[in-house]
Protein backbone atom coordinates (compact mmCIF):
# COMPACT_ATOMS: atom_id res chain seq x y z
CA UNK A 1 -19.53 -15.17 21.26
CA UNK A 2 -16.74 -13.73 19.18
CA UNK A 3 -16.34 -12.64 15.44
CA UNK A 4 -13.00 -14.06 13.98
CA UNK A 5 -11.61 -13.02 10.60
CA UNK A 6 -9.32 -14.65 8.31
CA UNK A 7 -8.01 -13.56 4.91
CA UNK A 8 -5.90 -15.52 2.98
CA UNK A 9 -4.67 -13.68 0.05
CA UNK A 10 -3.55 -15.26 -3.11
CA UNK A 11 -0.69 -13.41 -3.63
CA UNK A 12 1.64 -13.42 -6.50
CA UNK A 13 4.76 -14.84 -4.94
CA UNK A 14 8.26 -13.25 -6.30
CA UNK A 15 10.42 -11.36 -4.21
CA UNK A 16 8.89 -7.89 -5.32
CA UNK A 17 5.59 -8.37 -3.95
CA UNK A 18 6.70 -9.61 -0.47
CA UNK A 19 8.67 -6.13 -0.41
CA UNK A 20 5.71 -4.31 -1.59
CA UNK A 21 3.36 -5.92 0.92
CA UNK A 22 6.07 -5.52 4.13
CA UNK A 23 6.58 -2.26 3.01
CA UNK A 24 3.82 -0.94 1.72
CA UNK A 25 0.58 -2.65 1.58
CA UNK A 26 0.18 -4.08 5.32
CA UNK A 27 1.18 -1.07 7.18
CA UNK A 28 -1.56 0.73 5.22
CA UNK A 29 -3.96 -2.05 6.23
CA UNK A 30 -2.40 -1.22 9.71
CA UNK A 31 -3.29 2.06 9.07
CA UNK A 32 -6.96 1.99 7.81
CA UNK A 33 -7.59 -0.15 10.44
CA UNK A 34 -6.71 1.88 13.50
CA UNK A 35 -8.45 4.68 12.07
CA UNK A 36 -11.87 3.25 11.41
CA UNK A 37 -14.47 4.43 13.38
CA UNK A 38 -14.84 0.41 14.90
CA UNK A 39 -11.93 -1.11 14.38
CA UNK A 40 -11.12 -4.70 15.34
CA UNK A 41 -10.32 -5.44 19.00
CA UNK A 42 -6.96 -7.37 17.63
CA UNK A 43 -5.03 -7.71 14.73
CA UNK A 44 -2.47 -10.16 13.54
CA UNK A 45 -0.44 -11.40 10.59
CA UNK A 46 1.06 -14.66 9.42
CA UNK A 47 3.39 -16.90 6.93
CA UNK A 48 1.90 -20.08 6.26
CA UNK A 49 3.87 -22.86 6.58
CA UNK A 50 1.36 -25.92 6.00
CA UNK A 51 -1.40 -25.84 3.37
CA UNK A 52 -2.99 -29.59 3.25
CA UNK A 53 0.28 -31.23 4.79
CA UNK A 54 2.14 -29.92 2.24
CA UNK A 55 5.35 -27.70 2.91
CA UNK A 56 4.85 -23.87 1.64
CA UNK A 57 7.24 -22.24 4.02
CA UNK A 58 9.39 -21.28 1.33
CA UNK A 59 6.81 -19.37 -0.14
CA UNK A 60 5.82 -15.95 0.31
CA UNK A 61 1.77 -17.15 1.37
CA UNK A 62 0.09 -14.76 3.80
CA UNK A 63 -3.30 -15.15 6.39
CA UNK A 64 -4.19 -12.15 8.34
CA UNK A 65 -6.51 -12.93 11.22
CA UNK A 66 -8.38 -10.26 13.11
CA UNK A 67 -10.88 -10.07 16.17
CA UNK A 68 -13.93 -8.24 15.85
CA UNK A 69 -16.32 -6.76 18.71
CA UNK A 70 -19.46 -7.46 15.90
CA UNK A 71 -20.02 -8.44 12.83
CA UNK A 72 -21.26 -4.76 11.92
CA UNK A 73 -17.91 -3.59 12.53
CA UNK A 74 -16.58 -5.76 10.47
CA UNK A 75 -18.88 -5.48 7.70
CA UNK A 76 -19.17 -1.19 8.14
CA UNK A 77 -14.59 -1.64 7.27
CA UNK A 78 -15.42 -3.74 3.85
CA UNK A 79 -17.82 -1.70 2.70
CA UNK A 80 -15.85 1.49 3.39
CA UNK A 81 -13.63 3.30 0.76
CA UNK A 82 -10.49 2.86 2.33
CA UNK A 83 -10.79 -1.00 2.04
CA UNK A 84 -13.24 -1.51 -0.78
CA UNK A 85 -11.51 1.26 -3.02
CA UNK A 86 -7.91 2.26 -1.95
CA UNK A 87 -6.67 -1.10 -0.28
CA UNK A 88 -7.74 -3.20 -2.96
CA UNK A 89 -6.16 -1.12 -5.48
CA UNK A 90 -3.12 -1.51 -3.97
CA UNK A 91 -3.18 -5.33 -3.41
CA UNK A 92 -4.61 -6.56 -6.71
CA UNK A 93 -2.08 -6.08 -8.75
CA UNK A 94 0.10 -8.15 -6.89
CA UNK A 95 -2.55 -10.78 -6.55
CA UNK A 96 -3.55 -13.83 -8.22
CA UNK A 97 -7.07 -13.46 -7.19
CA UNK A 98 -8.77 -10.59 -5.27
CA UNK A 99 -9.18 -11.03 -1.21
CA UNK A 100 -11.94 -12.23 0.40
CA UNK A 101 -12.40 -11.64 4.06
CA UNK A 102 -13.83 -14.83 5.50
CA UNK A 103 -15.93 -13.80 8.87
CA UNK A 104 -16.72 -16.68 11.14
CA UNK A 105 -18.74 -16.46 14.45
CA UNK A 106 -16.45 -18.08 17.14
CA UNK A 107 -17.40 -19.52 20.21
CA UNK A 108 -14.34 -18.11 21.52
CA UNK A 109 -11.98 -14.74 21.32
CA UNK A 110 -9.13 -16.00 18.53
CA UNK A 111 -6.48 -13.66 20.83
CA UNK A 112 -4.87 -16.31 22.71
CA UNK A 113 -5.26 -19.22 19.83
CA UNK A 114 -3.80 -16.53 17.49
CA UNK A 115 -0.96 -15.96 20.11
CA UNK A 116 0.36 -18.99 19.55
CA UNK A 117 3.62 -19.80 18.35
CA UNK A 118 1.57 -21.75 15.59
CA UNK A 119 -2.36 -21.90 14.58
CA UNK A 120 -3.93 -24.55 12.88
CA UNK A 121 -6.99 -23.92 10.71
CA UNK A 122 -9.23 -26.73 9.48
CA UNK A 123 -11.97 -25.41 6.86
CA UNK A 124 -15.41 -27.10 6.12
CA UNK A 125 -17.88 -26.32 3.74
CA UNK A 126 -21.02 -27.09 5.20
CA UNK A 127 -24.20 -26.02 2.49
CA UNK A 128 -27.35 -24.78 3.57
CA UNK A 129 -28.37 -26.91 6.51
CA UNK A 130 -27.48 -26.89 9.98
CA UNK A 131 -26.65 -30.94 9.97
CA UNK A 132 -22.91 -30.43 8.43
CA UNK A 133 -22.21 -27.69 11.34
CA UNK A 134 -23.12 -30.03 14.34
CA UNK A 135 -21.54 -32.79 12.57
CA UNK A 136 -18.03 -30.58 12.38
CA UNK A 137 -18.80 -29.33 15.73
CA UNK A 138 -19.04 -33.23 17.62
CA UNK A 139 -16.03 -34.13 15.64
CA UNK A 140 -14.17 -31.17 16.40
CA UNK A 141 -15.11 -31.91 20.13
CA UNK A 142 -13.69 -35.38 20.07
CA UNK A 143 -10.56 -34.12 18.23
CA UNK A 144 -9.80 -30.96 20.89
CA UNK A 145 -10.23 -33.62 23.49
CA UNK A 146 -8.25 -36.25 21.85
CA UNK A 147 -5.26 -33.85 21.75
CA UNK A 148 -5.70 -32.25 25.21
CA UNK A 149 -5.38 -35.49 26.55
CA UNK A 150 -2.35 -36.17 24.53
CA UNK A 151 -0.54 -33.52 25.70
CA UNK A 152 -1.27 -33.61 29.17
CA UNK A 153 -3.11 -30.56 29.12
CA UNK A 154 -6.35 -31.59 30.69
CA UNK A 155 -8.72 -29.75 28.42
CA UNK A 156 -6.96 -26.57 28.45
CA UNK A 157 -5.54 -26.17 24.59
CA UNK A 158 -6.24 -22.91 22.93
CA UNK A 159 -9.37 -23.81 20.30
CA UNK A 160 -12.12 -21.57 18.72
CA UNK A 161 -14.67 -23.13 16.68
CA UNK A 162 -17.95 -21.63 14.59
CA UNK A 163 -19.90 -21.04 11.14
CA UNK A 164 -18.87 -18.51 8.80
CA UNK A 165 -20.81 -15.36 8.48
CA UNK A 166 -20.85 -13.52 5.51
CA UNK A 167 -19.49 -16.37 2.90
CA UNK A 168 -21.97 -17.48 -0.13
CA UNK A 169 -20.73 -20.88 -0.53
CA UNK A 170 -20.81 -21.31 3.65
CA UNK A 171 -18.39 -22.85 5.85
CA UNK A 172 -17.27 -23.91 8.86
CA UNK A 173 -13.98 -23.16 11.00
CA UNK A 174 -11.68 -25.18 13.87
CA UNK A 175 -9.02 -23.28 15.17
CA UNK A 176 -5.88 -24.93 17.58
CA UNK A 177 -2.98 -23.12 18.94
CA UNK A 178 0.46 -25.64 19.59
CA UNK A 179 3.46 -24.14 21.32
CA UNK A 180 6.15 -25.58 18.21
CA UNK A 181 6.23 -27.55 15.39
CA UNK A 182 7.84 -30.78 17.39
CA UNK A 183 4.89 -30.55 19.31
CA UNK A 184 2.00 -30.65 16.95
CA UNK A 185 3.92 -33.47 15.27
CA UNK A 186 4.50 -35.96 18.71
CA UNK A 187 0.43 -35.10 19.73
CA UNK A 188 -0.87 -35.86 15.86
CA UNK A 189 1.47 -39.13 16.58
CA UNK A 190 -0.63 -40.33 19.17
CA UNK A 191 -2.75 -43.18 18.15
CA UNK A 192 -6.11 -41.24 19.78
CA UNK A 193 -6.11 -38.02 18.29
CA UNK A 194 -5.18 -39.72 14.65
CA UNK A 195 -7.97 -41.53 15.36
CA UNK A 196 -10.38 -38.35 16.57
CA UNK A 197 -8.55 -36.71 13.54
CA UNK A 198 -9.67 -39.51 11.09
CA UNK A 199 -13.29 -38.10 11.78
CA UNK A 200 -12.18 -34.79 11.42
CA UNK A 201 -10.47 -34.94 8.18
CA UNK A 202 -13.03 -36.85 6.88
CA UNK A 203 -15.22 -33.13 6.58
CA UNK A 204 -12.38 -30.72 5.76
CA UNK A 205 -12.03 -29.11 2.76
CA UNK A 206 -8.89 -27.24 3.48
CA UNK A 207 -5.95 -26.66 6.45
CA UNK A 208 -3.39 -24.59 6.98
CA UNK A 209 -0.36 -23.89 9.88
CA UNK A 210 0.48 -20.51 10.18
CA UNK A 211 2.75 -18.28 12.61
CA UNK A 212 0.86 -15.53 13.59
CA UNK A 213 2.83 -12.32 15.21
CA UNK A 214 1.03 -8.84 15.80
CA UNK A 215 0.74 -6.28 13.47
CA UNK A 216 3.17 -3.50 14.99
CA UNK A 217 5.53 -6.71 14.17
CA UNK A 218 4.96 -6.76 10.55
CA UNK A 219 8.33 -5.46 10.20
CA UNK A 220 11.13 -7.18 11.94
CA UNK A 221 13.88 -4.22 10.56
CA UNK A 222 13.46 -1.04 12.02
CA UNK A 223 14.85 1.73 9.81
CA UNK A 224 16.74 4.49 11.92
CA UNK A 225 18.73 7.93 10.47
CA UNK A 226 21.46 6.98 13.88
CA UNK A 227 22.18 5.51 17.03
CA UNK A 228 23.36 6.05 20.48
CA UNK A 229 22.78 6.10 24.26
CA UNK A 230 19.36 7.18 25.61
CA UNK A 231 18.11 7.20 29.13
CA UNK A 232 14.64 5.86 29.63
CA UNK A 233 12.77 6.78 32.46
CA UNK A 234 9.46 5.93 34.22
CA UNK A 235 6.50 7.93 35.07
CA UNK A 236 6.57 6.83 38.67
CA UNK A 237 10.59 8.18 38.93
CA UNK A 238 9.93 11.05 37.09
CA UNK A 239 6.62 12.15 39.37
CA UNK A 240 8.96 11.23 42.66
CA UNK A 241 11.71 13.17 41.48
CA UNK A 242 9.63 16.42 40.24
CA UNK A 243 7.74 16.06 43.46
CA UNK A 244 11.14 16.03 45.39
CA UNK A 245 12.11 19.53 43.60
CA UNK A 246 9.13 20.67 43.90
CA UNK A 247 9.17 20.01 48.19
CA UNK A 248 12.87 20.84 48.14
CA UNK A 249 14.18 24.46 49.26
CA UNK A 250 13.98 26.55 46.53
CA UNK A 251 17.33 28.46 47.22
CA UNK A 252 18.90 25.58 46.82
CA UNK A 253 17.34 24.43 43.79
CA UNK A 254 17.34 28.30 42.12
CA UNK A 255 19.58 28.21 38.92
CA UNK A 256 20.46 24.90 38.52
CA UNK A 257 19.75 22.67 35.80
CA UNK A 258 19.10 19.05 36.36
CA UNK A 259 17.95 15.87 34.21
CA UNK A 260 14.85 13.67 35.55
CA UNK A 261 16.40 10.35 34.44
CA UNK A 262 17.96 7.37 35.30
CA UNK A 263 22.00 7.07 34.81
CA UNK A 264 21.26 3.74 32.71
CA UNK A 265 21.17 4.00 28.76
CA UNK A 266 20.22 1.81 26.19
CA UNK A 267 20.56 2.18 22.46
CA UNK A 268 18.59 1.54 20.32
CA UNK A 269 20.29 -1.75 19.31
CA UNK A 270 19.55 -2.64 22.57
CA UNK A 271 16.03 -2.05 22.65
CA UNK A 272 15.80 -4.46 19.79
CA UNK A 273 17.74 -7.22 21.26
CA UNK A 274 14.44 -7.13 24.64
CA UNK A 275 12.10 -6.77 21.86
CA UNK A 276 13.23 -10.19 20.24
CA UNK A 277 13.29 -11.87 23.62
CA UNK A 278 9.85 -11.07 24.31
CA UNK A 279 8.73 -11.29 21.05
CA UNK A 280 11.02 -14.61 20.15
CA UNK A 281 11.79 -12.81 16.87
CA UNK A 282 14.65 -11.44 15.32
CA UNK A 283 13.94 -7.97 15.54
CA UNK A 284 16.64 -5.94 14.04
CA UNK A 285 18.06 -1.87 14.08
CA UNK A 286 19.17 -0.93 10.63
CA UNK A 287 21.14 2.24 10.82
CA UNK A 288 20.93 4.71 7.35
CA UNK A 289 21.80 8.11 6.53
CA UNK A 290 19.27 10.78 7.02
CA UNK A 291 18.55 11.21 3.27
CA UNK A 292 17.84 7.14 3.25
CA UNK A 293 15.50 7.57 6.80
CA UNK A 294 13.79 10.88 5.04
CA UNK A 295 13.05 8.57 1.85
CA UNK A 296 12.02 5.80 2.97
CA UNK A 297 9.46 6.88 5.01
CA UNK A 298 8.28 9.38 2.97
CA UNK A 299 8.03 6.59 0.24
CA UNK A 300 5.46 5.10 2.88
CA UNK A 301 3.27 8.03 2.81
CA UNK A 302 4.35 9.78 5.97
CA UNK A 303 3.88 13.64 5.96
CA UNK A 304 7.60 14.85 4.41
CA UNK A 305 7.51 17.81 7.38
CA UNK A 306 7.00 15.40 10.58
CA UNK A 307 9.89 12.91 8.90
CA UNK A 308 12.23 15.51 8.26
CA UNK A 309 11.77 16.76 11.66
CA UNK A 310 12.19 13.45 13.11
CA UNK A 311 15.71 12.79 11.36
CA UNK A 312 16.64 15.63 12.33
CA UNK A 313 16.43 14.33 16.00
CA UNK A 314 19.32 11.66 15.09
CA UNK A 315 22.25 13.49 15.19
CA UNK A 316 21.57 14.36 18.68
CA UNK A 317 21.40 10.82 19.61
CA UNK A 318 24.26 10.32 17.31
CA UNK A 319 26.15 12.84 19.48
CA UNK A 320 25.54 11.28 22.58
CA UNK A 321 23.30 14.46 23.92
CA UNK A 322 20.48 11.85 24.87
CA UNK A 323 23.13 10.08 27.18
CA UNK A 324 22.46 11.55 30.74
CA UNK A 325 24.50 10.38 33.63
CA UNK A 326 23.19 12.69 36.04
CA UNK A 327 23.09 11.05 39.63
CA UNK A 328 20.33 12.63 41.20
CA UNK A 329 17.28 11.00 40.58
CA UNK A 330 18.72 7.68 41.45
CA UNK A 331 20.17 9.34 44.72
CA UNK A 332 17.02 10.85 45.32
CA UNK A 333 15.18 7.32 45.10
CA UNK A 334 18.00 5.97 47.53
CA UNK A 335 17.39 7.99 50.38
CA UNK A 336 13.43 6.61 50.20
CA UNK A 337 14.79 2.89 49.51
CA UNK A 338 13.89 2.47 45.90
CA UNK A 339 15.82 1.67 42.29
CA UNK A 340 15.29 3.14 39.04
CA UNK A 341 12.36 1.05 37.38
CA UNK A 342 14.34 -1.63 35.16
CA UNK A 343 12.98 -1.17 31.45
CA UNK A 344 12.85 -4.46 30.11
CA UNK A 345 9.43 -5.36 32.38
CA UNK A 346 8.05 -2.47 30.95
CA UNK A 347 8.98 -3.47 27.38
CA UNK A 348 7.15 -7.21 28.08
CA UNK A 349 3.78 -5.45 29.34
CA UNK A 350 3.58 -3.31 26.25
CA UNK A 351 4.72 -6.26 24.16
CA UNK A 352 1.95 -8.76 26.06
């Protein structure tokens, strides 16, 4: 049993209010979030690109899904003043309508399905009675198989399925994950699963394709006051090389000054470029002047203090003083038959 949220705002759709909302709105919702006292086990965000079969990619049209250990949780962050007060304060004037967080109980966690290159939602509002859920649920059954078969997956396709939880006018939800677009096209194709979908469709009120990414995504332009080289290190090296010192003789060590890092920098350009490949996203450095760094992120309520001291951090990278090329930890790692820990693995676990 899982508790699976979706919210699809109706948001007004000009330029404007996608800035506002990138930069503004959703990392506050990151924010309020993470600092609940239960917050939600995952949380992701997405463009839809389907509504009903009909093209909206070109519109600014939002879901947010989110994965809750209980529906408590979920109901203790609506009711609290961060959401119910200062979040929707901030949202409805660029809305259409105000948001309604739609809480369904899953048979399934939504991570994986929501980890998908694309989800598909199909929506059914099912009344009062049990009869509509267990008629969504066999055809839903029929359809999951239809399209596992299809694709040569042997029953193994990402799907959630369940009621809704906290909706008046109840519903009912089917989840899929597909890998692309081509591919959700060629399965639908097949003659078996538009046959298990003609039973489907038959109940749904309402479908959408989205492309979910995780929240620490939400913005795919990182703002920086500089760049340069900067040595990244591991915990393993750096316990192996202080332990080294530390067993070495100390006349020998007495005096000198020496840097517990890898000869290997990367910039932060770089570190964008292993973030996209992981991420298959376009995740780009944008490089301003300090006054431009300090502003911005004041501007998204970070303390003025900790962003001024930050900045103030670029002009050493700028200046190259985060560029080590000292030899000895990687000579020191040698001698007991080991490299440097590569960074990019370490980027994909943290990313996964």
């Amino acid at each position: 049993m899982a508790f699976t949220e979706f919210v699809i705002p109706t948001l007004k759709t000009d330029p404007a209010t996608e800035a506002v909302f990138t930069n503004k709105i959703g990392p506050f919702l990151v924010e309020i979030l993470d600092k609940h006292a239960t917050p939600p086990k995952h949380k992701y965000f997405g463009k839809i690109l389907l509504e009903n079969g009909n093209d909206v990619s070109g519109d600014f049209r939002l879901a947010v899904g989110l994965e809750w250990k209980d529906a408590s949780h979920f109901q203790s962050f609506v009711d609290s003043e961060d959401f119910e007060v200062t979040f929707k304060s901030l949202v409805i004037p660029h809305s259409i309508a105000p948001p309604v967080p739609q809480l369904y109980n899953t048979d399934s966690e939504p991570t994986k399905v929501f980890g998908s290159t694309l989800t598909e939602v199909w929506q059914v509002k099912i009344g009062e009675g049990s009869e509509k859920v267990a008629e969504s649920r066999e055809a839903w059954k029929k359809f999951v198989t239809a399209v596992a078969e299809a694709s040569g997956s042997n029953g193994t396709e990402e799907s959630i399925q369940g009621p809704s939880v906290n909706l008046e006018e109840k519903r009912w939800v089917g989840v899929l994950g597909w890998e692309s677009m081509e591919t959700r096209e060629k399965v639908l194709g097949n003659a078996a699963v538009q046959e298990a979908k003609r039973g489907l469709d038959g109940l749904v009120s309402n479908t959408f394709v989205t492309a979910f990414q995780k929240f620490y995504d939400i913005r795919k332009e990182i703002v920086v006051a500089g760049d340069g080289g900067l040595n990244f290190t591991s915990i393993t090296d750096i316990f192996f090389r202080t332990a080294k010192v530390i067993a070495g003789s100390g006349k020998y060590w007495s005096g000198k000054t020496v840097h517990i890092c890898q000869r290997k920098a990367w910039t932060l350009q770089d570190i964008a470029k292993i973030v996209s490949k992981v991420k298959g996203q376009n995740v780009q450095v944008k490089v301003v002047s300090r006054k431009e760094f300090d502003d911005y992120y004041i501007g998204r309520g970070i303390d003025r203090g900790q962003v001024e001291w930050w900045s103030s951090a670029y002009d050493g990278i700028k200046n190259g003083e985060c560029d080590i090329d000292d030899p000895t930890l990687e000579e020191f790692l040698k001698e007991a038959g080991r490299r440097p820990e590569p960074l990019e693995p370490t980027i994909e676990k943290m990313l996964s």
